[in-house]
C-alpha atoms as a PDB file:
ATOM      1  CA  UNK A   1      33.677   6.125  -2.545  1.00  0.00           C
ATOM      2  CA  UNK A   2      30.000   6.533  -1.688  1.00  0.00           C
ATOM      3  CA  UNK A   3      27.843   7.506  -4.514  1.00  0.00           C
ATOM      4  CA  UNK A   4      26.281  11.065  -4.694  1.00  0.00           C
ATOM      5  CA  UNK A   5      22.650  12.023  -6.421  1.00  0.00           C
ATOM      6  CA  UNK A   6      23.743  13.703  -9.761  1.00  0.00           C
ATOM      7  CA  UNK A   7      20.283  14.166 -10.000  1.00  0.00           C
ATOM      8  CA  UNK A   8      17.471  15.053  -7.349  1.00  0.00           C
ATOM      9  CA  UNK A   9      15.214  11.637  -8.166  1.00  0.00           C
ATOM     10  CA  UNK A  10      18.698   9.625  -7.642  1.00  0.00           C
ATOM     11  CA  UNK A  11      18.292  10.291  -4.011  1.00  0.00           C
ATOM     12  CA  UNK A  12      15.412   7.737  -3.133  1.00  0.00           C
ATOM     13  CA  UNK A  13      17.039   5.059  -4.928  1.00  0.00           C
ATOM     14  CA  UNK A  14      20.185   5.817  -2.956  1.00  0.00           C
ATOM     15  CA  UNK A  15      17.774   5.722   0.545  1.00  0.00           C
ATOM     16  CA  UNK A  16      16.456   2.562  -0.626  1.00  0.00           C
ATOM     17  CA  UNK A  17      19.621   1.010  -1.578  1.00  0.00           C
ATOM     18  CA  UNK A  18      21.666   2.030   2.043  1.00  0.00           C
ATOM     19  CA  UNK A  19      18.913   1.557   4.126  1.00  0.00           C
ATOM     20  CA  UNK A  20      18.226  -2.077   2.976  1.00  0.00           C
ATOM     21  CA  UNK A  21      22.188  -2.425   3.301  1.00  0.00           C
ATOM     22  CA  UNK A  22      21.652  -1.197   6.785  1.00  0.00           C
ATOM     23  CA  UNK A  23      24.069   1.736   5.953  1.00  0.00           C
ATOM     24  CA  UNK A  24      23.893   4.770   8.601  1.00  0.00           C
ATOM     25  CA  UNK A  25      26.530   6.962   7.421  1.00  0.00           C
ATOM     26  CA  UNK A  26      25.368   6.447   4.256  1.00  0.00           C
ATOM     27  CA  UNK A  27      21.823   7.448   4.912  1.00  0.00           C
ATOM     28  CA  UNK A  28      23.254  10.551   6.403  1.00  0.00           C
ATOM     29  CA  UNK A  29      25.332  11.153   3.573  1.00  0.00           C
ATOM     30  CA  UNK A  30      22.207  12.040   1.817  1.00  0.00           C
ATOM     31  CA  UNK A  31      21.439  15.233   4.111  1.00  0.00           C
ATOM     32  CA  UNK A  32      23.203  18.506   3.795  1.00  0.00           C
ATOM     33  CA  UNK A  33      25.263  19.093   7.287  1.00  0.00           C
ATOM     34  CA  UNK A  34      21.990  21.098   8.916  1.00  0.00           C
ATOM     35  CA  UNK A  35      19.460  19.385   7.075  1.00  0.00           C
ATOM     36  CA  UNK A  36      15.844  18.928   9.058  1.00  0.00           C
ATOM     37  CA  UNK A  37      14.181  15.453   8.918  1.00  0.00           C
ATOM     38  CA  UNK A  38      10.184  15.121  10.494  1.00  0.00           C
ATOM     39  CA  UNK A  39       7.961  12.695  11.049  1.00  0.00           C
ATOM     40  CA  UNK A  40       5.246  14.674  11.619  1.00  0.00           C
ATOM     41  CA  UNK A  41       7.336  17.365  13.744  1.00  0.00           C
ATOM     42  CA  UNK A  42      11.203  17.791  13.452  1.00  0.00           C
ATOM     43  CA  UNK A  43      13.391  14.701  15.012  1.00  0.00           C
ATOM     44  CA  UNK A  44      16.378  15.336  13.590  1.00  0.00           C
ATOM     45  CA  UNK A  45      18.357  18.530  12.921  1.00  0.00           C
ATOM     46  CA  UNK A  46      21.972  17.902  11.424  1.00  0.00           C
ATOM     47  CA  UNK A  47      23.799  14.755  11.129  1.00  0.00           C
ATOM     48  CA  UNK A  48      24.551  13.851  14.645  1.00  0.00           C
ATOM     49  CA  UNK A  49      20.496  13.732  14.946  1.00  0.00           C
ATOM     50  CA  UNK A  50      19.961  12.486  11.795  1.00  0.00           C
ATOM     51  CA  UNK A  51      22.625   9.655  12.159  1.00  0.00           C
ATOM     52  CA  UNK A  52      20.815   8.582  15.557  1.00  0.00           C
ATOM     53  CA  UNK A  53      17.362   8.127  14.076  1.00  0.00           C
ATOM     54  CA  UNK A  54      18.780   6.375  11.512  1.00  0.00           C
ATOM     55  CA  UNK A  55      21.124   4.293  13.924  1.00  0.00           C
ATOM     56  CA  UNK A  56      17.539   3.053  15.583  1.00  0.00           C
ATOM     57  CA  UNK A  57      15.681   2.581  12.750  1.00  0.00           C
ATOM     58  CA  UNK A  58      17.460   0.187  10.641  1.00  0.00           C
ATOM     59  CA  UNK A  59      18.904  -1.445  14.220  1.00  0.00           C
ATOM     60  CA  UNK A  60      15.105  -3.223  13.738  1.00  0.00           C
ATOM     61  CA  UNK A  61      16.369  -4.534  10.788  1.00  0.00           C
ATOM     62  CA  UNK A  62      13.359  -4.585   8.131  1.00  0.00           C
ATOM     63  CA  UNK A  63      13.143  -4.393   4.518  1.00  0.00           C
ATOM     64  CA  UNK A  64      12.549  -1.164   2.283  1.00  0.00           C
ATOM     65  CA  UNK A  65      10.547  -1.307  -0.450  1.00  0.00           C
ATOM     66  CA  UNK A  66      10.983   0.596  -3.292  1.00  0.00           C
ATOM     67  CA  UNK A  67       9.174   3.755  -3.677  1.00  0.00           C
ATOM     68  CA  UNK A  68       6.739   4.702  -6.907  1.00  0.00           C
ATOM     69  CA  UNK A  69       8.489   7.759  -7.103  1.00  0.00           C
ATOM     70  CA  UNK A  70       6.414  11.356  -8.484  1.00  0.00           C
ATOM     71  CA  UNK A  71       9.283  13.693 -11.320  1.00  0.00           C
ATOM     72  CA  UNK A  72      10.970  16.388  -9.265  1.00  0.00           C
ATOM     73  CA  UNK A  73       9.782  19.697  -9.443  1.00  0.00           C
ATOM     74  CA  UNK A  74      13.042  21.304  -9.945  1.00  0.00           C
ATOM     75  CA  UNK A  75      13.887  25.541 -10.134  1.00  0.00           C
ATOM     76  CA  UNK A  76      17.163  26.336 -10.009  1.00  0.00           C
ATOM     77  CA  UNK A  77      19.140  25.149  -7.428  1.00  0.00           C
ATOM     78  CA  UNK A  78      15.870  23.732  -5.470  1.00  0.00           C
ATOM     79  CA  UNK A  79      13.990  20.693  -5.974  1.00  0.00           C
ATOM     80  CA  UNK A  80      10.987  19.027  -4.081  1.00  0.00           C
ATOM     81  CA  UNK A  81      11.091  15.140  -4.314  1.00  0.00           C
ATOM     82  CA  UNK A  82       7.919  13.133  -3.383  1.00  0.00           C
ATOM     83  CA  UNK A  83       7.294   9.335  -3.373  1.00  0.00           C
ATOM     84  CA  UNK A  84       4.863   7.384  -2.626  1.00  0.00           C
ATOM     85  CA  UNK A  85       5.563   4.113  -0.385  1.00  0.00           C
ATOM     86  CA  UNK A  86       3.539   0.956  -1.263  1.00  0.00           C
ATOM     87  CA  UNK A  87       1.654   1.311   1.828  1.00  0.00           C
ATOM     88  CA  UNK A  88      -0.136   4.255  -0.026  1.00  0.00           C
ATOM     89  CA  UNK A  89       2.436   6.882   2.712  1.00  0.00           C
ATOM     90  CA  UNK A  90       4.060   9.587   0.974  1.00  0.00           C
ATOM     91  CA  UNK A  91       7.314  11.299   2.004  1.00  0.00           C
ATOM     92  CA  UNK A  92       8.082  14.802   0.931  1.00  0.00           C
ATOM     93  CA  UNK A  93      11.750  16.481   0.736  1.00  0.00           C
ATOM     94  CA  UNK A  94      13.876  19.993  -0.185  1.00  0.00           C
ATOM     95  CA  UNK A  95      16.728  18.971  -2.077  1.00  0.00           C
ATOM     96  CA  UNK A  96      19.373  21.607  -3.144  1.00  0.00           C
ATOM     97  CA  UNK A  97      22.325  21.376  -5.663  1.00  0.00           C
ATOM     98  CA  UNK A  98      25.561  21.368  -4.078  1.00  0.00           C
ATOM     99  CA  UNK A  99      28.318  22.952  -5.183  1.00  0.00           C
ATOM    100  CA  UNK A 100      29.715  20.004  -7.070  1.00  0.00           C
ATOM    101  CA  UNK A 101      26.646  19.481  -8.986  1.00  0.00           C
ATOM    102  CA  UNK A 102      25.433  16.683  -7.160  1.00  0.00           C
ATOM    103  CA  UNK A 103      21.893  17.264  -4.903  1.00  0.00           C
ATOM    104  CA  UNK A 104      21.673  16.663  -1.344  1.00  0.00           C
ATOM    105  CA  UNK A 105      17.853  16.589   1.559  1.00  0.00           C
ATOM    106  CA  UNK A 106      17.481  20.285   3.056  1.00  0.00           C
ATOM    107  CA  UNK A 107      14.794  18.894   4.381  1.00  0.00           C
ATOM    108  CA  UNK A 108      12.575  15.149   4.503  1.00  0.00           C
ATOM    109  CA  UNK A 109       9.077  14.922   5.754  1.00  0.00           C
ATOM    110  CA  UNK A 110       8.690  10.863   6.039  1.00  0.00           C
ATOM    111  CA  UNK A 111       5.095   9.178   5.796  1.00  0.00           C
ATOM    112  CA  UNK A 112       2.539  11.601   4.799  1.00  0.00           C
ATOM    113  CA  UNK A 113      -0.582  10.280   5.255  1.00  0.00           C
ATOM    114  CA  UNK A 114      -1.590   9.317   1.792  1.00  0.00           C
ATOM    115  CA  UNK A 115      -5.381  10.932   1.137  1.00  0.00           C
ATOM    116  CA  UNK A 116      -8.736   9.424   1.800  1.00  0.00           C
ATOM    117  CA  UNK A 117     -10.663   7.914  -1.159  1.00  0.00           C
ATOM    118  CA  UNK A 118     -13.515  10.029  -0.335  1.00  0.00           C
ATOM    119  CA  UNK A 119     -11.320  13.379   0.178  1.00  0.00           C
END
């Protein structure tokens, strides 16, 4: 049985972990059913989408690094994950508590440009 995030900062170590394993369904198992993942602007909307962005990004095969990741900022039900890559990037998501307790991405906003020094 795949493992679920009982808590919203388990869900980066779980990216890290089935991406590097080169784990799709996984991946997508991460994402509520309607979920919204952007690069910039939207690419994927729901699994099917999800699951094909996914499918070409780890058919490059590459390596993950793990992520410094920031606490949660959790209220109620919500919470809004952020880590920051070791390229400086940030990514940004909306997690919600399911019914079962466990948290799964409303929505992931990949590679943030991290700020200027001088900004």
């Amino acid at each position: 049985m795949t493992e679920k995030a009982q808590n919203p900062e388990d869900l980066a170590r779980l990216f890290i972990e089935r991406a590097n394993a080169g784990d799709v369904e996984g991946l997508v198992a991460l994402y509520e059913a309607d979920a919204v993942l952007a690069v910039g602007e939207p690419v994927a909307s729901g699994h099917e989408e999800i699951r094909a962005f996914y499918t070409r990004i780890l058919a490059k095969k590459r390596e993950f690094p793990p992520v410094d990741q920031m606490k949660p900022i959790v209220h109620g039900d919500l919470a809004m994950t952020t880590s920051r890559q070791p390229n400086g990037n940030i990514s940004t998501e909306i997690a919600r508590r399911q019914d079962d307790g466990s948290w799964l991405w409303k929505l992931d906003q990949l590679k943030i440009e991290p700020l200027k020094p001088d900004a």
